[in-house]
Protein backbone atom coordinates (compact mmCIF):
# COMPACT_ATOMS: atom_id res chain seq x y z
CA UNK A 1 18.86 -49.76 89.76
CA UNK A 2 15.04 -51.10 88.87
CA UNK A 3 14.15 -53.52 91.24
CA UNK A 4 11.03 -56.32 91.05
CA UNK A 5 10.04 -58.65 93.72
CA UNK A 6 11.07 -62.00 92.87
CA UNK A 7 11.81 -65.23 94.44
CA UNK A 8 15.59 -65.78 94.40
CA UNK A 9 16.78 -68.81 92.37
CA UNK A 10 18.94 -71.78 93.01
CA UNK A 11 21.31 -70.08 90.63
CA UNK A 12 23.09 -72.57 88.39
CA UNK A 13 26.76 -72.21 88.51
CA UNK A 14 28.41 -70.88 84.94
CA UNK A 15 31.60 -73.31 85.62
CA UNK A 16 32.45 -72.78 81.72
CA UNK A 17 31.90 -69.17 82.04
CA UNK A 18 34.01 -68.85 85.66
CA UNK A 19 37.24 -67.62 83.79
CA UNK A 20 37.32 -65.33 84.19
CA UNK A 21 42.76 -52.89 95.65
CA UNK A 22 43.56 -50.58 98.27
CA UNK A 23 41.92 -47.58 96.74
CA UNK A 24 40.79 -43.92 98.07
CA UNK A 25 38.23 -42.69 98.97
CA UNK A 26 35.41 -42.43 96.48
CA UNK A 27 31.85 -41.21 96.21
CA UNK A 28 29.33 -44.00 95.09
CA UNK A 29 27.79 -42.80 92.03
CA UNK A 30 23.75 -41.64 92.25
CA UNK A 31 21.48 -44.29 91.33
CA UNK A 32 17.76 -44.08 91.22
CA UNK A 33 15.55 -46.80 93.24
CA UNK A 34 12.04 -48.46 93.13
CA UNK A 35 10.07 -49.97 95.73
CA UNK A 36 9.98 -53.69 96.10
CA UNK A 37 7.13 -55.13 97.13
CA UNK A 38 8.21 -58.22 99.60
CA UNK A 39 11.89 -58.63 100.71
CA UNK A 40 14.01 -60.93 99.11
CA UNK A 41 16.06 -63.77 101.19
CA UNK A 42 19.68 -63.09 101.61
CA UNK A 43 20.51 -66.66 100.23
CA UNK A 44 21.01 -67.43 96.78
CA UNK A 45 22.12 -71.09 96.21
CA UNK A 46 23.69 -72.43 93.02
CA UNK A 47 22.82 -75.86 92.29
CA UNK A 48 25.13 -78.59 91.95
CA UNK A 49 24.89 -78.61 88.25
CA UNK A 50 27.02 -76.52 85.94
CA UNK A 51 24.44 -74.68 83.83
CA UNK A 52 24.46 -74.68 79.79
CA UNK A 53 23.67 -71.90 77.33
CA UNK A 54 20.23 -73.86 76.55
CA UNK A 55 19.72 -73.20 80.58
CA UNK A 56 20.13 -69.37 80.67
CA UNK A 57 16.37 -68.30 79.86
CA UNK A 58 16.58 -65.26 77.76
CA UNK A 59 16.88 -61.96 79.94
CA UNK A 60 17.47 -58.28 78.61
CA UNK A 61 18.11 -55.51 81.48
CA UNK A 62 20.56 -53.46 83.43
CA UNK A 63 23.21 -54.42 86.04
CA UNK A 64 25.51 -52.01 88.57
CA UNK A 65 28.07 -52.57 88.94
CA UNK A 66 30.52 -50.57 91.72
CA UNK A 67 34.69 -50.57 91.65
CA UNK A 68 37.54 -48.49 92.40
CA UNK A 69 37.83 -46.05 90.18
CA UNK A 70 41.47 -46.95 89.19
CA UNK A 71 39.51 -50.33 87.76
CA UNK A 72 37.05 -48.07 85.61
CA UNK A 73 40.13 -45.46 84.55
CA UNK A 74 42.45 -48.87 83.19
CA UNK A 75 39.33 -50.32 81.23
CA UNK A 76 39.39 -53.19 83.24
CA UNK A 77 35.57 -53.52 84.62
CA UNK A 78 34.36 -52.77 81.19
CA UNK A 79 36.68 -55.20 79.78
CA UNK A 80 35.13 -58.27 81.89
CA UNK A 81 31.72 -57.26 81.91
CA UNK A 82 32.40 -56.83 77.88
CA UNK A 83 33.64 -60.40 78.17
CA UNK A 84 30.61 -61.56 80.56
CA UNK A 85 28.39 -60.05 78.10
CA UNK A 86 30.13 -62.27 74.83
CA UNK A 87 29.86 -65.48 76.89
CA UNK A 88 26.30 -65.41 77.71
CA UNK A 89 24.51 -64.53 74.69
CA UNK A 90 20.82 -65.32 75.97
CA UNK A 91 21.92 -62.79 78.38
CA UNK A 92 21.79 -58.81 77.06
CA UNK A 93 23.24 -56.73 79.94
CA UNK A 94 23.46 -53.10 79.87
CA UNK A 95 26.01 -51.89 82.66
CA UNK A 96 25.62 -48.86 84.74
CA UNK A 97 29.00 -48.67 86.66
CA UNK A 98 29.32 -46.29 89.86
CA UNK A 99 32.42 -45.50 91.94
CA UNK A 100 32.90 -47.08 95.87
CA UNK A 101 36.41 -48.22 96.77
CA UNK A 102 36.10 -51.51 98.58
CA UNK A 103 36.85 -50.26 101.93
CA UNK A 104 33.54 -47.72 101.71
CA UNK A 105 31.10 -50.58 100.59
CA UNK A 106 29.88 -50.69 104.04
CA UNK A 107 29.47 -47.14 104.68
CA UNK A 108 27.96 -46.84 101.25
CA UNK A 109 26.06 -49.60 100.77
CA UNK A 110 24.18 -50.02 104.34
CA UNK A 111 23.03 -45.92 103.60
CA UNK A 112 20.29 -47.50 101.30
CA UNK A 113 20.57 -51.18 100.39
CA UNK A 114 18.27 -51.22 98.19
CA UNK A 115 19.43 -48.20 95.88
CA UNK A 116 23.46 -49.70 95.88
CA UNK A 117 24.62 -52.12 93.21
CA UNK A 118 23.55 -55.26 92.29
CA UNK A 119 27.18 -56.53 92.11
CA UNK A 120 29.92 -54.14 94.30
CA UNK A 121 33.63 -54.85 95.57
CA UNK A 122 34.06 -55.13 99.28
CA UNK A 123 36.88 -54.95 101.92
CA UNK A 124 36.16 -58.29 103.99
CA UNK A 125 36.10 -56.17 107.06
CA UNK A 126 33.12 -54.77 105.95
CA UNK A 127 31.43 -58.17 105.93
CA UNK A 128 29.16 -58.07 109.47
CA UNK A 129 27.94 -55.15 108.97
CA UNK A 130 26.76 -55.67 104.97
CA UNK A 131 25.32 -58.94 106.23
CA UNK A 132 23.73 -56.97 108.96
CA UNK A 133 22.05 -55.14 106.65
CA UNK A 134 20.81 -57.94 104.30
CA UNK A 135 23.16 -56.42 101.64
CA UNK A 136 25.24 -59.98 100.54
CA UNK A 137 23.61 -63.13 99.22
CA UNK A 138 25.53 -66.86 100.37
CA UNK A 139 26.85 -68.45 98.44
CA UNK A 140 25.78 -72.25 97.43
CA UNK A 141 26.33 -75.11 95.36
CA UNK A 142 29.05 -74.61 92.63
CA UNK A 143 30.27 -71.00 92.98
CA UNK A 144 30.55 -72.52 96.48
CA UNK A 145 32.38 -75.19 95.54
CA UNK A 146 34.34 -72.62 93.29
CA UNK A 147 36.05 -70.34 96.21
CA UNK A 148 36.82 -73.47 98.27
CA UNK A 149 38.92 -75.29 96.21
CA UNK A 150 40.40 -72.55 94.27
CA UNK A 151 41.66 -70.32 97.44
CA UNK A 152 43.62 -70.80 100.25
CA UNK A 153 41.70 -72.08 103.88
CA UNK A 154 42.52 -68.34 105.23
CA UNK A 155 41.62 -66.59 102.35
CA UNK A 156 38.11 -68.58 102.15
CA UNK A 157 38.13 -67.68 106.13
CA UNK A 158 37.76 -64.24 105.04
CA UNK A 159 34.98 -64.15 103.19
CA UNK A 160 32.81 -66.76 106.02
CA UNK A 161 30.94 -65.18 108.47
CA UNK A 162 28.14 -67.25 110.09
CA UNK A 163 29.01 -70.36 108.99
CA UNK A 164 28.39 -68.79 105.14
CA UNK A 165 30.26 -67.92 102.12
CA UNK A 166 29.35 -64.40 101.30
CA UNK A 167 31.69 -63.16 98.37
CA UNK A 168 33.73 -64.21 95.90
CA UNK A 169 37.31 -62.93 97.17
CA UNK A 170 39.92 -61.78 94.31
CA UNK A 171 42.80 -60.77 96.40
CA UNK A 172 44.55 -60.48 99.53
CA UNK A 173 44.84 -57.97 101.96
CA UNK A 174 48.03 -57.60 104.28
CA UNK A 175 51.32 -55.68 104.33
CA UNK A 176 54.48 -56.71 104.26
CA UNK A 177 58.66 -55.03 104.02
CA UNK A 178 60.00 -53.70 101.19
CA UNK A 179 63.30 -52.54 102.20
CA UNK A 180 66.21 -51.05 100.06
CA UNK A 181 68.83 -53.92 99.33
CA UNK A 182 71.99 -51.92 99.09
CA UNK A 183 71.52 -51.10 102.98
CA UNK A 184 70.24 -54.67 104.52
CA UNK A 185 71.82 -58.06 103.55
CA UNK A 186 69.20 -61.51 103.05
CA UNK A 187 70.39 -61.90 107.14
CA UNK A 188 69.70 -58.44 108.14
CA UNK A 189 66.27 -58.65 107.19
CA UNK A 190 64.92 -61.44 109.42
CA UNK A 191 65.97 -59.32 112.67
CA UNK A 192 63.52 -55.85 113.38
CA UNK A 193 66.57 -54.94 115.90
CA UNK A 194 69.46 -55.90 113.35
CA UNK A 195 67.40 -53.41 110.60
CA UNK A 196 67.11 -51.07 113.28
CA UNK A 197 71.05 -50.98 113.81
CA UNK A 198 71.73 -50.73 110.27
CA UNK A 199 69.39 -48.18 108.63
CA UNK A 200 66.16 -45.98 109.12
CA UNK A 201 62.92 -47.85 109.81
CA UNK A 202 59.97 -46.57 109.31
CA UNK A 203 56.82 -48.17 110.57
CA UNK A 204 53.65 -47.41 111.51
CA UNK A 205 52.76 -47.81 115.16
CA UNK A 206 50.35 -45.33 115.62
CA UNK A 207 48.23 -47.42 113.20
CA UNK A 208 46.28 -49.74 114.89
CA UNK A 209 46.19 -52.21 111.66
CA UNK A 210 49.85 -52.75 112.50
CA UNK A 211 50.67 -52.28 115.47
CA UNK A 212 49.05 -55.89 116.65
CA UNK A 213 51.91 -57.59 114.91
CA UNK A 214 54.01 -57.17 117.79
CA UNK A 215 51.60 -57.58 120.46
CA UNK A 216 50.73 -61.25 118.37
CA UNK A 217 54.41 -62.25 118.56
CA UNK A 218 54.23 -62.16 122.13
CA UNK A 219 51.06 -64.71 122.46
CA UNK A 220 48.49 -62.06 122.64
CA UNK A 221 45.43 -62.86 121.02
CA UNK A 222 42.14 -61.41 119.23
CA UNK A 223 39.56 -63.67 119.77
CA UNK A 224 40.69 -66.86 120.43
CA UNK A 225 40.99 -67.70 116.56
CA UNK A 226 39.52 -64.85 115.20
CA UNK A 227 36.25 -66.17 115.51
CA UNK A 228 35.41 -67.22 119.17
CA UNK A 229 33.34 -63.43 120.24
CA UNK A 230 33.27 -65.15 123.43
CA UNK A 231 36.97 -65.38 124.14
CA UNK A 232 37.40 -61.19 124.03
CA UNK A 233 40.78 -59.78 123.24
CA UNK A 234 43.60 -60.63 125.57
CA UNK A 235 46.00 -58.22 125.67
CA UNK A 236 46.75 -59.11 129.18
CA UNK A 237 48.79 -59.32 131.63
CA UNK A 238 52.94 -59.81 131.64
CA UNK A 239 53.50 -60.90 127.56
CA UNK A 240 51.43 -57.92 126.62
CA UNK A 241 53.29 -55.37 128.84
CA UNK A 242 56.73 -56.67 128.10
CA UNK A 243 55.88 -55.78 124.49
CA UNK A 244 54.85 -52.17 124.98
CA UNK A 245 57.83 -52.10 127.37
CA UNK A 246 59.99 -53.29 124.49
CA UNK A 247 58.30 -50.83 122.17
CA UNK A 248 59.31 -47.37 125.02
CA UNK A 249 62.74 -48.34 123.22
CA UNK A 250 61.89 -48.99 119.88
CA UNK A 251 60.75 -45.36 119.24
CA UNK A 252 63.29 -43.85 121.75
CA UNK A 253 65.75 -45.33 118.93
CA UNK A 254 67.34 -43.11 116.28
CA UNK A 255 66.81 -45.36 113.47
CA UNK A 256 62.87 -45.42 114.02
CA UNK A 257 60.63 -43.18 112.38
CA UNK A 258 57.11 -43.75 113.08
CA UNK A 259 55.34 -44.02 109.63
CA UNK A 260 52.68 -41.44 109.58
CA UNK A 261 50.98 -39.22 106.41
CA UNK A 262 53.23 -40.48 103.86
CA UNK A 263 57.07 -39.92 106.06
CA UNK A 264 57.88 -43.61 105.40
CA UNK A 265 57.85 -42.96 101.55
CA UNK A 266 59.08 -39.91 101.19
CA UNK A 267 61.89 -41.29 103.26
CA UNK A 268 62.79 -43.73 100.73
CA UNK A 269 62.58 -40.97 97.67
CA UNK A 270 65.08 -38.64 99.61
CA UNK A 271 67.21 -41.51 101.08
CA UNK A 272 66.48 -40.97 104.49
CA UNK A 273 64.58 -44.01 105.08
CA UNK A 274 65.49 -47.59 104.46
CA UNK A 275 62.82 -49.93 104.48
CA UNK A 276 58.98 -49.59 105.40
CA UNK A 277 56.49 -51.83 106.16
CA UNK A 278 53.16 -51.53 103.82
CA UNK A 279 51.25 -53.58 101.02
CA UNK A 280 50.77 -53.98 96.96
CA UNK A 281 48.95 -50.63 96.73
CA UNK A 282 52.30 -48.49 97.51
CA UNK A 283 54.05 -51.02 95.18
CA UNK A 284 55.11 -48.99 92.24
CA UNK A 285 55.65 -45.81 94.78
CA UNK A 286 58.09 -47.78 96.19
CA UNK A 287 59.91 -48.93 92.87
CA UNK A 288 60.08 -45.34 91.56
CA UNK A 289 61.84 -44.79 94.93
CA UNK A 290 64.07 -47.48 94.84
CA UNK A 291 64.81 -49.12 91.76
CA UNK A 292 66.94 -51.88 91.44
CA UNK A 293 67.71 -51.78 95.19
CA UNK A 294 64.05 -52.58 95.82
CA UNK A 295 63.55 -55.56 98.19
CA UNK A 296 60.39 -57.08 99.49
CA UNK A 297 59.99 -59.62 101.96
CA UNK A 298 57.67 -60.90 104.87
CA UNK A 299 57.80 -59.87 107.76
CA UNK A 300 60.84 -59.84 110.83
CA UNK A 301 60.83 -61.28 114.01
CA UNK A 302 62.19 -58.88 117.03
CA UNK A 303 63.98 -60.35 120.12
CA UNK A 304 61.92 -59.59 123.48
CA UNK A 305 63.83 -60.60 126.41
CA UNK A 306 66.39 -62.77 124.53
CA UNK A 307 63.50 -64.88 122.87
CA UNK A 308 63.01 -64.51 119.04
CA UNK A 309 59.27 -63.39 118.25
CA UNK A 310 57.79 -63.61 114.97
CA UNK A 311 56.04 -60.46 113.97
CA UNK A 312 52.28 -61.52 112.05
CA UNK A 313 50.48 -58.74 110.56
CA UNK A 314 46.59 -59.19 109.67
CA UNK A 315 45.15 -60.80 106.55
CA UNK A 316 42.17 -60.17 104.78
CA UNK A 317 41.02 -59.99 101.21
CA UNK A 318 38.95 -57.97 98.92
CA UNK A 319 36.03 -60.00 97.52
CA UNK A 320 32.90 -59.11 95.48
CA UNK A 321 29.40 -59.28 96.48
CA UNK A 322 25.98 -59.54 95.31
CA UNK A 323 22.99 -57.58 96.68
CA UNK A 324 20.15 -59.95 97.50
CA UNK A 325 18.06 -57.15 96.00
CA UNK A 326 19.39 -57.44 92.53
CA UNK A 327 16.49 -57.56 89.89
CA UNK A 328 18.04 -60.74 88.78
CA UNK A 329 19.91 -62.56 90.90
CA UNK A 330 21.17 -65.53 88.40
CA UNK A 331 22.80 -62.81 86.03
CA UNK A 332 24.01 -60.86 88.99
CA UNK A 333 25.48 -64.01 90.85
CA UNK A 334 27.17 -65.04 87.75
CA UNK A 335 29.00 -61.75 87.05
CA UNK A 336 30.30 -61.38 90.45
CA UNK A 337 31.41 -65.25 89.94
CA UNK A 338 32.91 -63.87 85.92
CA UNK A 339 34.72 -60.43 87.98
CA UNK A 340 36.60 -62.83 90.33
CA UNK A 341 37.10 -65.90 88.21
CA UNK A 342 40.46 -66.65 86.89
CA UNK A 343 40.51 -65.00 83.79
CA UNK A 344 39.49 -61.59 85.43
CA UNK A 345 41.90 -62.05 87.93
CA UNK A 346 44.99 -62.64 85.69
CA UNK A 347 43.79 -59.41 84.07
CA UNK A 348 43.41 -57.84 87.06
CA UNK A 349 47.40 -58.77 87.84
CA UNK A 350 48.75 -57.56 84.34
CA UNK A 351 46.81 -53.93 84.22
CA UNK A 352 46.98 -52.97 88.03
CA UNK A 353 49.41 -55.19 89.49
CA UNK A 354 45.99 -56.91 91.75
CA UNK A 355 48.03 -59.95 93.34
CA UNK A 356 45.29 -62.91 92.65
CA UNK A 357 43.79 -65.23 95.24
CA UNK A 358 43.15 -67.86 92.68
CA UNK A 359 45.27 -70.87 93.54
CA UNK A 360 45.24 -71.28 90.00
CA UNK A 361 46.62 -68.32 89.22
CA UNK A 362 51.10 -68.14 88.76
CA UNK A 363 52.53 -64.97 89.41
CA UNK A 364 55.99 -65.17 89.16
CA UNK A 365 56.90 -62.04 91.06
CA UNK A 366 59.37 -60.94 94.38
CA UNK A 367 55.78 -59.64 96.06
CA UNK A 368 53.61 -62.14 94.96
CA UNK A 369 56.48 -63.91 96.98
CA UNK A 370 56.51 -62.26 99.98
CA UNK A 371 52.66 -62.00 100.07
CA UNK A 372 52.69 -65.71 99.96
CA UNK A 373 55.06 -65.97 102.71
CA UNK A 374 52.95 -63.78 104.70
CA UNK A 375 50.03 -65.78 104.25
CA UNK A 376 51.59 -68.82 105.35
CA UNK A 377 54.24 -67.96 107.72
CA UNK A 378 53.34 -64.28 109.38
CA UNK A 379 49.94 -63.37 109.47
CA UNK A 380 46.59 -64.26 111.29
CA UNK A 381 43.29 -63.53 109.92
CA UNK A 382 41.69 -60.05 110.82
CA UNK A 383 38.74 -61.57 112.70
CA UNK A 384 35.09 -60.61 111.65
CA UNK A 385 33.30 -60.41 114.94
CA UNK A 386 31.14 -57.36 115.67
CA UNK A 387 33.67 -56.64 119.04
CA UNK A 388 36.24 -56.18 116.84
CA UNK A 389 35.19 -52.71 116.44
CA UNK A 390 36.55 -51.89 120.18
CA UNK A 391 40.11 -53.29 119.10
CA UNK A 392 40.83 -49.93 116.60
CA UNK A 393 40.57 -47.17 118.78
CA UNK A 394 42.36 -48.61 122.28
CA UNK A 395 45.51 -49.60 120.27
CA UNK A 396 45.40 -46.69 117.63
CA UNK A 397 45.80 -45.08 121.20
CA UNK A 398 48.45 -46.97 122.66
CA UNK A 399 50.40 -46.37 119.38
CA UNK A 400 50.27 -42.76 119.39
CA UNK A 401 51.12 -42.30 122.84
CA UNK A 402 54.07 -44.34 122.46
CA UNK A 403 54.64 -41.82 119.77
CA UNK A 404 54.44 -39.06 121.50
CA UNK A 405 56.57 -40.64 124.95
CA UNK A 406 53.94 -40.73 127.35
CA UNK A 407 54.49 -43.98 127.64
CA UNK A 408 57.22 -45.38 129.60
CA UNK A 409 59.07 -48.41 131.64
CA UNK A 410 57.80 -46.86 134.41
CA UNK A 411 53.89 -47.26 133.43
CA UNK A 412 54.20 -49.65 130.00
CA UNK A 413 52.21 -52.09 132.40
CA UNK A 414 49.79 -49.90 133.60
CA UNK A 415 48.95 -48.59 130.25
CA UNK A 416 48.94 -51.49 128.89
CA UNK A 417 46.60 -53.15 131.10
CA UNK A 418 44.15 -50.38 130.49
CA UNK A 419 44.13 -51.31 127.26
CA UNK A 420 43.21 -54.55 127.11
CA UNK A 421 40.24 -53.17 129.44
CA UNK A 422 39.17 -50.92 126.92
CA UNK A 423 39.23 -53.76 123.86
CA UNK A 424 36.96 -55.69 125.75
CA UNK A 425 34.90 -52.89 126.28
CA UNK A 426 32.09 -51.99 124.27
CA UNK A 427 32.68 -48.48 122.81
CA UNK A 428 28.83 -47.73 123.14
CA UNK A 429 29.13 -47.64 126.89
């Protein structure tokens, strides 16, 4: 990617032209760099005014553009930047696309910042460390204005960190149940312990991405609300041990199968598991598996001491971002505004099954459903703090040893206050 040194406009926002995955592991494609001479700011304001055709001076270059690949094999990057293209016609961009799957933009991207894509897809968990790395350009003005009122106040809490808008999101990030109807009735489903009476249940505790939701139910908490650093992780004390106590039984139960390299959906091919606990990205997996008897639905509550607690699972999004060092950061800021606009995102629904973000957006589907539910009723935002980072490894821990049995009544307390010690302990020391 050629880049100049320029000044970084108040980019005008294209509000005619905003119409417009969980993916593996992917190597970012090779892309050659050029020296800038001064560094660019990280922000790059719209202005309030929606920009005309008469507005867009003439420009002819190149853009990169990083996805998925599984957006590049369907034809659906090409297809919106083939769109982009058509509605800009004092704009000729030639697109160089490269492969990173969202959740490697930050180990990809921060390698060289300079040499990565103008415009790239993101995990929102990458965020701090992108912005660490002067890698994202805020958002302003219109395209502002754009992902506030057209997304939900958690999903726009996704994509804020500093008190800035730093990507256009296009979809959610969470899990939920899909479960196999001809086992569990409408009732059965609301109740972790009723499921685990009636049928196999498969879930992953030794992944620390999931394991919170249980922890959450009880009143434990990550950061005050997500975004107080300050407040640590607390973990603590008697409604954090009487979980892990409760979960010594869950996986000393028959009917549990903790959800590790794939067992949960091979379970449901061979019949030996009943419902699992994952997102969109196994979604056809789990229709090939099921069929008709697929069900999906938000998440249970589990009874802890005779109290009903309501599992929440962690929300995020996926989002696109623009690289402050983009050769020109009005074309670059309007594509990543075109890739997650409502046009792109409907597309992105009907050839890979993307749930949308846009508020605008109707899907009329059972897991646009339950996602929905999620977001409202059983979820709380992944927070974006730096100490985050010390949460993974500590419960990824605790999950696995409950795996394994080391964990018992006998020191669930114990264990679990050591823990919370080691969340609120910086991993460097």
């Amino acid at each position: 990617m050629k880049k100049k040194a320029i000044s970084l406009l108040l980019v005008a926002a294209m509000t005619a032209t905003m119409t417009a995955g969980c993916g593996d592991k992917q190597e970012a494609a090779d892309n050659t760099t050029a020296g800038n001479d001064a560094a660019p700011s990280t922000e790059a304001a719209a202005s309030d005014d929606a920009a005309t055709e008469e507005e867009e001076e003439a420009w002819s270059g190149t853009l990169t553009v990083w996805s998925p690949q599984e957006d590049q094999d369907t034809g659906w990057l090409q297809k919106e930047c083939d769109a982009f293209n058509a509605a800009h016609p004092n704009w000729d961009v030639t697109f160089e696309y490269g492969v990173c799957a969202e959740g490697d933009a930050k180990a990809t991207v921060t390698t060289d910042v300079e040499g990565s894509a103008d415009v790239y897809m993101l995990a929102n968990d990458n965020i701090p460390d992108l912005v660490a790395a002067n890698a994202l350009a805020e958002l302003g003005g219109s395209y502002l204005d754009y992902v506030t009122s057209t997304n939900s106040d958690s999903i726009t809490a996704s994509v804020t960190y500093n008190d800035a808008v730093v990507a256009f999101p296009f979809t959610s990030n969470t899990w939920f149940m899909y479960y196999d109807k001809s086992v569990f009735s409408d009732e059965d489903i609301k109740s972790f312990d009723t499921m685990l009476e009636k049928g196999k249940v498969a879930f992953p505790l030794s992944d620390s991405w999931y394991i919170q939701a249980f922890y959450v139910g009880n009143g434990c908490s990550l950061f005050g609300d997500g975004t107080d650093a300050a407040a640590g992780i607390d973990f603590d004390g008697e409604k954090a041990a009487a979980v892990t106590d409760y979960l010594v039984d869950v996986v000393a139960n028959p009917n549990f199968i903790n959800d590790a390299d794939g067992a949960g959906l091979a379970g449901l091919r061979d019949g030996s598991v009943n419902a699992v606990f994952s997102g969109t990205w196994n979604a056809e997996a789990v229709k090939e598996a099921l069929g008709d008897n697929m069900g999906v639905a938000a998440l249970p509550s589990f009874n802890l001491n005779g109290t009903d607690c309501q599992m929440k699972s962690f929300i995020g999004s996926k989002a696109i971002g623009v690289n402050p060092n983009a050769e020109n950061m009005q074309v670059a800021m309007a594509l990543a505004a075109y890739l997650a606009g409502e046009d792109a995102q409907k597309d992105h629904y009907d050839m890979r099954n993307i749930l949308p973000t846009n508020t605008n957006v109707a899907v009329d589907d059972e897991i646009a459903a339950a996602v929905a539910d999620v977001m409202i009723n059983t979820s709380i935002m992944q927070p974006l703090v730096p100490e985050m980072g010390n949460y993974w490894s500590p419960a990824e821990n605790m999950g696995k040893a409950l795996v394994a049995g080391e964990i018992t009544h006998d020191n669930a307390a114990e264990k679990t206050a050591d823990m919370n010690t080691a969340m609120n302990t910086d991993a460097a020391q």
